[in-house]
C-alpha atoms as a PDB file:
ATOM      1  CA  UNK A   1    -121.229 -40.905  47.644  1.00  0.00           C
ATOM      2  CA  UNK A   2    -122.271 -37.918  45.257  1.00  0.00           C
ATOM      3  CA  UNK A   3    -119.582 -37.152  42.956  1.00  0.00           C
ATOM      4  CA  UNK A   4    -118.642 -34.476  40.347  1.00  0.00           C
ATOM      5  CA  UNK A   5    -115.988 -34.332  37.463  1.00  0.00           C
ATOM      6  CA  UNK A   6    -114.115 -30.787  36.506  1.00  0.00           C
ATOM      7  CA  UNK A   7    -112.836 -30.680  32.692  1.00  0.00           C
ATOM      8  CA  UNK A   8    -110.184 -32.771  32.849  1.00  0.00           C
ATOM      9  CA  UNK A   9    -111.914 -35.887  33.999  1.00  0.00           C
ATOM     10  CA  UNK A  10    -111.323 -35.561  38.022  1.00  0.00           C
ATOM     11  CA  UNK A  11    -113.121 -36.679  40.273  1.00  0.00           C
ATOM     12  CA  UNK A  12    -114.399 -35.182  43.333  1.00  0.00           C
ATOM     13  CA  UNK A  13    -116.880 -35.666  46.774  1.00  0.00           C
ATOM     14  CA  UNK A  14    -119.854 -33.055  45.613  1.00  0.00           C
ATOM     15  CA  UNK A  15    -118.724 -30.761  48.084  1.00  0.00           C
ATOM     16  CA  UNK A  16    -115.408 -30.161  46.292  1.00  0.00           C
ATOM     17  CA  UNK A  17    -113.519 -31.272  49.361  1.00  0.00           C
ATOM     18  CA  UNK A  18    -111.538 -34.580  48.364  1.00  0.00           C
ATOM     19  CA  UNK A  19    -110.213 -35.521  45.358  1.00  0.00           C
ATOM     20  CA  UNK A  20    -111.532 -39.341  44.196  1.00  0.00           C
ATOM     21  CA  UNK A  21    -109.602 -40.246  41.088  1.00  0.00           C
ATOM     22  CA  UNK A  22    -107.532 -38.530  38.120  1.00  0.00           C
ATOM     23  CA  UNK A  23    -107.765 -40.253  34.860  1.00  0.00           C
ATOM     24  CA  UNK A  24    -104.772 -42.413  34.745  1.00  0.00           C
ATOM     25  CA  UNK A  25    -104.441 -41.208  31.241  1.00  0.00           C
ATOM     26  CA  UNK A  26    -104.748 -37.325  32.321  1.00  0.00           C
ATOM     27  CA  UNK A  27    -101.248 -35.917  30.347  1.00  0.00           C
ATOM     28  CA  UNK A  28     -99.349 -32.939  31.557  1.00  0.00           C
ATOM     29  CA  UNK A  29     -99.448 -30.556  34.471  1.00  0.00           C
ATOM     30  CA  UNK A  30    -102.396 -30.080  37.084  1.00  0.00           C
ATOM     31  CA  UNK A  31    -103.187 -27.237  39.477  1.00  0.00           C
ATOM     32  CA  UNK A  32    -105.725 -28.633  42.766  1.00  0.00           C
ATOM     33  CA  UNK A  33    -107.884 -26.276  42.832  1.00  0.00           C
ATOM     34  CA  UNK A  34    -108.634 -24.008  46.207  1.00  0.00           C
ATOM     35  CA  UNK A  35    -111.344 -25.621  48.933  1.00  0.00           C
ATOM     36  CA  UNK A  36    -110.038 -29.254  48.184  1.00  0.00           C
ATOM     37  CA  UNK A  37    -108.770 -30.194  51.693  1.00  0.00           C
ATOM     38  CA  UNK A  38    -107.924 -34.471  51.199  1.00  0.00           C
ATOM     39  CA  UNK A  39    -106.052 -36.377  48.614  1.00  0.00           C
ATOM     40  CA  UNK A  40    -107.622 -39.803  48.366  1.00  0.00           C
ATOM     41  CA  UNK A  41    -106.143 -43.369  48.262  1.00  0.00           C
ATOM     42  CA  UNK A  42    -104.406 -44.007  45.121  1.00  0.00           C
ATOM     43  CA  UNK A  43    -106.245 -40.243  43.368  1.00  0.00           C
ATOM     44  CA  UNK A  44    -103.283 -39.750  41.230  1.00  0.00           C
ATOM     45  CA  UNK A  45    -102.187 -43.486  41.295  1.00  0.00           C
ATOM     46  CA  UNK A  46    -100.227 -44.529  38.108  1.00  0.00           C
ATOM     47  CA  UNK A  47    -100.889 -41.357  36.315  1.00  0.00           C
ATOM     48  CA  UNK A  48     -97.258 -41.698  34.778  1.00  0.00           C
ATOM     49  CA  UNK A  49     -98.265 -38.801  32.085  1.00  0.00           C
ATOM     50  CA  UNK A  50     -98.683 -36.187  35.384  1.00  0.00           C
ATOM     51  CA  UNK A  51     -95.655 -33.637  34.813  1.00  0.00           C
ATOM     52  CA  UNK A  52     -96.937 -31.664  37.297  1.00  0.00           C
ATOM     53  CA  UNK A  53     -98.637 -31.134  40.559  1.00  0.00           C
ATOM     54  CA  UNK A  54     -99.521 -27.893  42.160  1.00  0.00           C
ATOM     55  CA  UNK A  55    -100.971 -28.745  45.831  1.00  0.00           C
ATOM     56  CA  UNK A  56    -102.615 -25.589  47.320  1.00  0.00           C
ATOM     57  CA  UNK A  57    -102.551 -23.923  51.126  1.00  0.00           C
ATOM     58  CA  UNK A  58    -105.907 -25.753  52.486  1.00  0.00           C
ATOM     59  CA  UNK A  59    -105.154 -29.619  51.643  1.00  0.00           C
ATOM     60  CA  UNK A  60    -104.352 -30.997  55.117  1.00  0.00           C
ATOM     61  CA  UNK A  61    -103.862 -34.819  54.057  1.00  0.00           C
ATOM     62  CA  UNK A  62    -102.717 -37.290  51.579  1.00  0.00           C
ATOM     63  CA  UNK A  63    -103.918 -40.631  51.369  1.00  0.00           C
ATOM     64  CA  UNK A  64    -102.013 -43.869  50.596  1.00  0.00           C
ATOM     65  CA  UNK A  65    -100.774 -44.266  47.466  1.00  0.00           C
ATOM     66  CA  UNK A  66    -102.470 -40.949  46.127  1.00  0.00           C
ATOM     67  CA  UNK A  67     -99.465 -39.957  43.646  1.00  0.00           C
ATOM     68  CA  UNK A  68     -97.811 -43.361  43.303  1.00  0.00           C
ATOM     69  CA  UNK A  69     -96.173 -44.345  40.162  1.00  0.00           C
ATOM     70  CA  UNK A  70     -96.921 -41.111  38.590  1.00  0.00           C
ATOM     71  CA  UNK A  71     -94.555 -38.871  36.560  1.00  0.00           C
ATOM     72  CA  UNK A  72     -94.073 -35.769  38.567  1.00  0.00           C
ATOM     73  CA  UNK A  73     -90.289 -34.664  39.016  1.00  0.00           C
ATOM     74  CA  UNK A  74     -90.796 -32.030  41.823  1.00  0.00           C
ATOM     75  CA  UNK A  75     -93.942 -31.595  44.747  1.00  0.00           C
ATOM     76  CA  UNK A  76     -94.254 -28.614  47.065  1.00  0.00           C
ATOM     77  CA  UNK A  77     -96.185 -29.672  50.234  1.00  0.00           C
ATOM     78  CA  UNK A  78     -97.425 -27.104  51.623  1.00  0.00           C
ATOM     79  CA  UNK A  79     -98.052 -25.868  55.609  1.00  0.00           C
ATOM     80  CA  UNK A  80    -101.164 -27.252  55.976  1.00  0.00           C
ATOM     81  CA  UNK A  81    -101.086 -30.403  54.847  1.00  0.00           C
ATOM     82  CA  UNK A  82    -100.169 -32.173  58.448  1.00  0.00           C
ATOM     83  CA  UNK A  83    -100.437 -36.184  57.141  1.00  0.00           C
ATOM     84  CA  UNK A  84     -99.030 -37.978  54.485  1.00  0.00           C
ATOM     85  CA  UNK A  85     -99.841 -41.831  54.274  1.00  0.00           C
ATOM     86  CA  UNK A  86     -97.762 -44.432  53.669  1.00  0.00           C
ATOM     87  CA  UNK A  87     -96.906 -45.202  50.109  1.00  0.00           C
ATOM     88  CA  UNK A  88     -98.276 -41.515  49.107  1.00  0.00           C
ATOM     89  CA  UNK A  89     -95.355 -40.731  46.964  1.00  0.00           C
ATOM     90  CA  UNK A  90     -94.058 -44.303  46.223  1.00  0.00           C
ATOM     91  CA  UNK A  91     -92.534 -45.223  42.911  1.00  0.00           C
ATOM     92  CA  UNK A  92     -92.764 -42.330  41.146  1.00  0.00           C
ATOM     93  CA  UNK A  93     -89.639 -42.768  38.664  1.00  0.00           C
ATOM     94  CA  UNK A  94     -88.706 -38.904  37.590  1.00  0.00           C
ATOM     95  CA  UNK A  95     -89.370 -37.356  41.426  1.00  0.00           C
ATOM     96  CA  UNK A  96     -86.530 -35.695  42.283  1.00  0.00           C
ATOM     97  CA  UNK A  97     -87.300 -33.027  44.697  1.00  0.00           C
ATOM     98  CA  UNK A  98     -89.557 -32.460  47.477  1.00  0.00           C
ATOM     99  CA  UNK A  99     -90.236 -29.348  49.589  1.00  0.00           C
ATOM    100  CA  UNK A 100     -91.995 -29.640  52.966  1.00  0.00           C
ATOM    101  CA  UNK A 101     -93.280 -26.204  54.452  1.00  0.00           C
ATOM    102  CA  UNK A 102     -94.872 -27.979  57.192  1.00  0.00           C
ATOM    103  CA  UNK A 103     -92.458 -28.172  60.565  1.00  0.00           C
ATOM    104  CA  UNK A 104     -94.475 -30.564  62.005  1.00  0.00           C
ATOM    105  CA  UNK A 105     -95.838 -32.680  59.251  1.00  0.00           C
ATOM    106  CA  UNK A 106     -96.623 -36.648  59.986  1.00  0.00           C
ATOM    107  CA  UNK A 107     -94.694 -38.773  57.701  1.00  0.00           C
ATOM    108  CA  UNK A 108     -95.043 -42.490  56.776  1.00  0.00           C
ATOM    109  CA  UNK A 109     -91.816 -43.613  56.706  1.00  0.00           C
ATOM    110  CA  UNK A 110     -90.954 -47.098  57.718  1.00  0.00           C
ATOM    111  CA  UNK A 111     -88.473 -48.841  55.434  1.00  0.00           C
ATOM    112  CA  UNK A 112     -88.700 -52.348  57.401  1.00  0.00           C
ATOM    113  CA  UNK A 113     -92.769 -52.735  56.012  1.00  0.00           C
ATOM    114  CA  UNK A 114     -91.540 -51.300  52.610  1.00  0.00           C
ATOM    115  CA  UNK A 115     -94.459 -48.930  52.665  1.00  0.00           C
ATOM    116  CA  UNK A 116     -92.812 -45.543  52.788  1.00  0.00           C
ATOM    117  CA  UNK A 117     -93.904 -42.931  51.316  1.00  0.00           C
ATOM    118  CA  UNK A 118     -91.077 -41.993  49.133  1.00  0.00           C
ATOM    119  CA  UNK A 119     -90.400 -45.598  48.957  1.00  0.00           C
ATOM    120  CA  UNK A 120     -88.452 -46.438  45.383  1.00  0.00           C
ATOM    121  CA  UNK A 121     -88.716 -42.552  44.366  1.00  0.00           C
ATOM    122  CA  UNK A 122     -85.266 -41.262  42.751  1.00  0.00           C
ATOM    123  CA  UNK A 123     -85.331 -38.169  45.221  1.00  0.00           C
ATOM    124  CA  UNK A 124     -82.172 -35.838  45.214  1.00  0.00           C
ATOM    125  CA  UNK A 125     -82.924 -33.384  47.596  1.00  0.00           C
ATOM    126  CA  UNK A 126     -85.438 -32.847  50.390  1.00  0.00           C
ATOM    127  CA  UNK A 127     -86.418 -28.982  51.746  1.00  0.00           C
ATOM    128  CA  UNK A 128     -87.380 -28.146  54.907  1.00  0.00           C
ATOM    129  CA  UNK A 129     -88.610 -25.429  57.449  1.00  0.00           C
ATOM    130  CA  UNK A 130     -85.493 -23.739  59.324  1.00  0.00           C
ATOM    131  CA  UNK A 131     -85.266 -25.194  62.679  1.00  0.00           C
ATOM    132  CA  UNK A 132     -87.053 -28.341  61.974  1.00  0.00           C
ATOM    133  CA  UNK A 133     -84.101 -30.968  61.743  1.00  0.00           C
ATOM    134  CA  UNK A 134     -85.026 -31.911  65.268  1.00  0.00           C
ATOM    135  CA  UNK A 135     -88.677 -33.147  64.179  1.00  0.00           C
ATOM    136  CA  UNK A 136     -87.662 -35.038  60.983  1.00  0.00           C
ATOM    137  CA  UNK A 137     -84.879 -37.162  63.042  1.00  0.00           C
ATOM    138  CA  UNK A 138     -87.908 -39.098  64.547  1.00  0.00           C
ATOM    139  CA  UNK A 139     -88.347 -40.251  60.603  1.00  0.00           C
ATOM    140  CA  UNK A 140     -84.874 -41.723  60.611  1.00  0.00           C
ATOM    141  CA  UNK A 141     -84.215 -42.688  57.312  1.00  0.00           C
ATOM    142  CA  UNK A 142     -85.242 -39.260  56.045  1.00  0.00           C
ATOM    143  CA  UNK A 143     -82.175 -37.653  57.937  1.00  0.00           C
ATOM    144  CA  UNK A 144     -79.893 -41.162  57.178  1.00  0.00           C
ATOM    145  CA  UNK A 145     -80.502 -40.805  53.494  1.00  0.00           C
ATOM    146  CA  UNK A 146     -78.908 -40.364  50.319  1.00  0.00           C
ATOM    147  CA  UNK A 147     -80.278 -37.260  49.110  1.00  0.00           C
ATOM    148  CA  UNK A 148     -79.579 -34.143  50.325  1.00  0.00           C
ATOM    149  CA  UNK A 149     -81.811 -32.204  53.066  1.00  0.00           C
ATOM    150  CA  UNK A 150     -81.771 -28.688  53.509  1.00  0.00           C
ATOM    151  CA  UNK A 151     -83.751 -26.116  55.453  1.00  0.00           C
ATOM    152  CA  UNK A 152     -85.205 -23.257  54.148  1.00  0.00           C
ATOM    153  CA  UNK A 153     -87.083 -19.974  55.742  1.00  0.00           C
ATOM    154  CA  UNK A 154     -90.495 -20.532  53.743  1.00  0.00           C
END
């Protein structure tokens, strides 16, 4: 596979489509940049000096374990990213909040294999589409939860 690096030491496919692999020493915030369309397994994995992440409209799916154990406090996800695999978000120790835009997104959430995606995250509060309740009861433990979900016109 034909790769490239941007300034800050990440990795991507040639064609600019998936992100490969962030430095795990890569300190404060990072903005994907437009075209990138996949998050790979474990890109962002244990990149606990990531602040930030800004995930642009186009990315459509995020691997396992892409951001786990890094330090973001806050994601927005946007509408088209439609998969997100188990483990994606998993124990990331400052993430607090989490905003979903997609209605109908596919979540990995299974708390019985201990490979969901939030699994050991701190998260507070959980924002979703208007009129999507119905689609995130299939996840359970999302709705069953201790943080706080709320839907918002995006």
């Amino acid at each position: 596979m034909i790769m490239k690096k941007d300034m800050f030491g990440v990795e991507y496919t040639d064609d600019g489509e998936t992100i490969l692999q962030c430095p795990q020493d890569f300190i404060g915030e990072y903005t994907i940049p437009d075209g990138v369309m996949e998050i790979r397994d474990a890109a962002f994995s244990e990149c606990e000096s990531l602040k930030g992440i800004t995930i642009p409209e186009g990315v459509r799916r995020i691997e396992e374990s892409a951001f786990s154990g890094c330090g973001i406090s806050s994601v927005t996800l946007p509408a088209s990213v439609y998969k997100i695999e188990s483990m994606a978000f998993a124990f990331c120790p400052n993430l607090r909040h989490v905003t979903i835009k997609n209605p109908k997104i596919d979540l990995y959430l299974d708390s019985d294999e201990e490979t969901d995606c939030f699994l050991d995250s701190p998260i507070e509060t959980i924002v979703i589409p208007v009129g999507s309740k119905e689609h995130f009861k299939q996840f359970g433990e999302l709705v069953n939860c201790d943080y706080k979900l709320e839907e918002r016109d995006f």
